[in-house]
Protein backbone atom coordinates (compact mmCIF):
# COMPACT_ATOMS: atom_id res chain seq x y z
CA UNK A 1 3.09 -0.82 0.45
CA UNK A 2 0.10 0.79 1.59
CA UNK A 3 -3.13 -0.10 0.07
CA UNK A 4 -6.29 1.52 1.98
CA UNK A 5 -9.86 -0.71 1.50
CA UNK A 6 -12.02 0.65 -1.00
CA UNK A 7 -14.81 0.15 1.38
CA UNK A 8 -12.95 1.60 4.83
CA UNK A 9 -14.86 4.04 6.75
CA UNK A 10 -12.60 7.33 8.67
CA UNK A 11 -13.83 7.66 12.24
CA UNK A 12 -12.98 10.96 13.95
CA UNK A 13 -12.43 10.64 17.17
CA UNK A 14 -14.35 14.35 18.39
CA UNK A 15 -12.52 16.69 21.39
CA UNK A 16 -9.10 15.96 21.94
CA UNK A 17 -6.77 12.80 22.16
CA UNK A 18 -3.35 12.61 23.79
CA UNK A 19 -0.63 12.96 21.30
CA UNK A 20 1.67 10.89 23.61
CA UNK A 21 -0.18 7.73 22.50
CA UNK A 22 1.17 6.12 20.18
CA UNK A 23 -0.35 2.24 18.25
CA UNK A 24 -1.41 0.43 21.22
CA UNK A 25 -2.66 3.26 23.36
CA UNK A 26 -4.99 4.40 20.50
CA UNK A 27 -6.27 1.06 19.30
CA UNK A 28 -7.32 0.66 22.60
CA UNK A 29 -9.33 3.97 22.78
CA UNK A 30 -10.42 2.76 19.60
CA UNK A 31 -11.69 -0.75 20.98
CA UNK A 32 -12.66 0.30 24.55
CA UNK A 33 -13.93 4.09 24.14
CA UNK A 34 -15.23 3.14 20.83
CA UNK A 35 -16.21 -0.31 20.92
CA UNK A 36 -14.79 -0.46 17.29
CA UNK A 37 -12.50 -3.04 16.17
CA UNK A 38 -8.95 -1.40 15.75
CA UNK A 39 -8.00 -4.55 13.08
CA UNK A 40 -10.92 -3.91 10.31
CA UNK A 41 -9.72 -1.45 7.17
CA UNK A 42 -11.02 1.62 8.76
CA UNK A 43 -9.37 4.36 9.53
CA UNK A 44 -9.32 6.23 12.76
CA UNK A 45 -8.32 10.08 13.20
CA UNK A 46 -7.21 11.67 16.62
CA UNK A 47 -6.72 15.24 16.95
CA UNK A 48 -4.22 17.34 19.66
CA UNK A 49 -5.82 20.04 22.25
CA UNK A 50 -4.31 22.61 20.10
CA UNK A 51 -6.03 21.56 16.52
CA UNK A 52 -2.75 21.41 14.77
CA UNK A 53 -1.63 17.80 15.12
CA UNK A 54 -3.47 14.67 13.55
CA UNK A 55 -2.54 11.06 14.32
CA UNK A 56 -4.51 8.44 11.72
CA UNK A 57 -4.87 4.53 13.15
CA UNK A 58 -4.96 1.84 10.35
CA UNK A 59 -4.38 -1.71 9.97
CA UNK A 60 -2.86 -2.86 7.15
CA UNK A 61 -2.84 -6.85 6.68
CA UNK A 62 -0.05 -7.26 9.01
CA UNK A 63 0.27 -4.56 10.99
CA UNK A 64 -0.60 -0.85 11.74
CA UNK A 65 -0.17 2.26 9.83
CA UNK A 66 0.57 5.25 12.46
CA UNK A 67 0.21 8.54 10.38
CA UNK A 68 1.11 11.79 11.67
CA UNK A 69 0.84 15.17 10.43
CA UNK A 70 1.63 18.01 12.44
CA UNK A 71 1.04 22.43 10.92
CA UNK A 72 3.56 24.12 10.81
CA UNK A 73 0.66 27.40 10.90
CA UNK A 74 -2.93 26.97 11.55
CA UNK A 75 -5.21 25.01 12.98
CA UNK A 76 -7.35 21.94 12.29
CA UNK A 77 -11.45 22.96 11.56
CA UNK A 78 -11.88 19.81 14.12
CA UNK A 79 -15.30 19.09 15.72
CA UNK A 80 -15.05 20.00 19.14
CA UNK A 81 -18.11 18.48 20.83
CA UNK A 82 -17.13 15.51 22.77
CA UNK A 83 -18.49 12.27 22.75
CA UNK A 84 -18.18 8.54 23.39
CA UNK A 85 -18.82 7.97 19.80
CA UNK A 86 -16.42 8.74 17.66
CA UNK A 87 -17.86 11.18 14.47
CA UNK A 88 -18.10 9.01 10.85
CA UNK A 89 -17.34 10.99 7.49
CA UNK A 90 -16.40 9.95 4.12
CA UNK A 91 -12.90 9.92 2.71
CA UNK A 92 -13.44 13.04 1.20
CA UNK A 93 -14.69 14.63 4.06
CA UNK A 94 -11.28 14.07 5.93
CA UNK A 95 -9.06 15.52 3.03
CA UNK A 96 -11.20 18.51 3.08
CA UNK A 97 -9.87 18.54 6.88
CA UNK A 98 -6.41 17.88 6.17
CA UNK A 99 -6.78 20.39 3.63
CA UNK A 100 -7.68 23.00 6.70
CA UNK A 101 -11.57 23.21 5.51
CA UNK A 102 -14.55 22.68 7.39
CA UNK A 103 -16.41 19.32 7.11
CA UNK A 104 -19.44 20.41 5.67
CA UNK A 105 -18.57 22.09 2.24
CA UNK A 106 -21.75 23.70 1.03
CA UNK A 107 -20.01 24.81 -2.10
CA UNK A 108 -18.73 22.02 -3.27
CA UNK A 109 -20.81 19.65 -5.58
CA UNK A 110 -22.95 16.32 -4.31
CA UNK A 111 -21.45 12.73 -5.15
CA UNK A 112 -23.35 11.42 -8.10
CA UNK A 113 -23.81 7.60 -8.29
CA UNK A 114 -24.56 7.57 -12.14
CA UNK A 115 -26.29 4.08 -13.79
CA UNK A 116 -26.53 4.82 -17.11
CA UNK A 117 -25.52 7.31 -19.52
CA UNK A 118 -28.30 9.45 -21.06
């Protein structure tokens, strides 16, 4: 059964990735374009040319998760810049993607890491 880290971090990969790759030719990316390791709980996104099909990387305890989602309609608000880093953002950053929004919500409301109660 699946069971993602409470602590895993989702790595976009930014510009476009080959859809033909499938496990090994994107944990590679992710070790040698990267320099990340492909076997820690994180999760790593790939987007298509086209913005409308997602492949997410994850390793599981004994082997890899290979998650696909392809629209139907629309596109992907996926960074475009390019760059040998791939682009962190929180778990709820990427559903707000898969959800077709843009990363940055300025509407919705800031994470609140509450102590005590008043």
């Amino acid at each position: 059964m699946l069971s993602l880290a409470d602590n895993a971090t989702v790595y976009l990969a930014c510009g476009s990735t080959d859809m033909r790759k499938s496990i090994d030719g994107l944990a590679a990316l992710v070790t040698h374009t990267f320099e990340l390791d492909p076997f820690s709980q994180n999760l790593f996104v790939f987007c298509n040319r086209g913005r409308d099909k997602l492949k997410i990387l994850y390793w599981d305890h004994n082997g890899f998760w290979l998650f696909y989602r392809r629209l139907e309609r629309g596109r992907f608000r996926w960074p475009k810049q390019t760059a040998s880093e791939p682009l962190c953002v929180s778990r709820r950053q990427l559903q707000w993607l898969l959800d077709g929004l843009d990363l940055q919500q300025r509407q919705a409301h800031e994470p609140v890491t509450a102590r005590t109660i008043v």
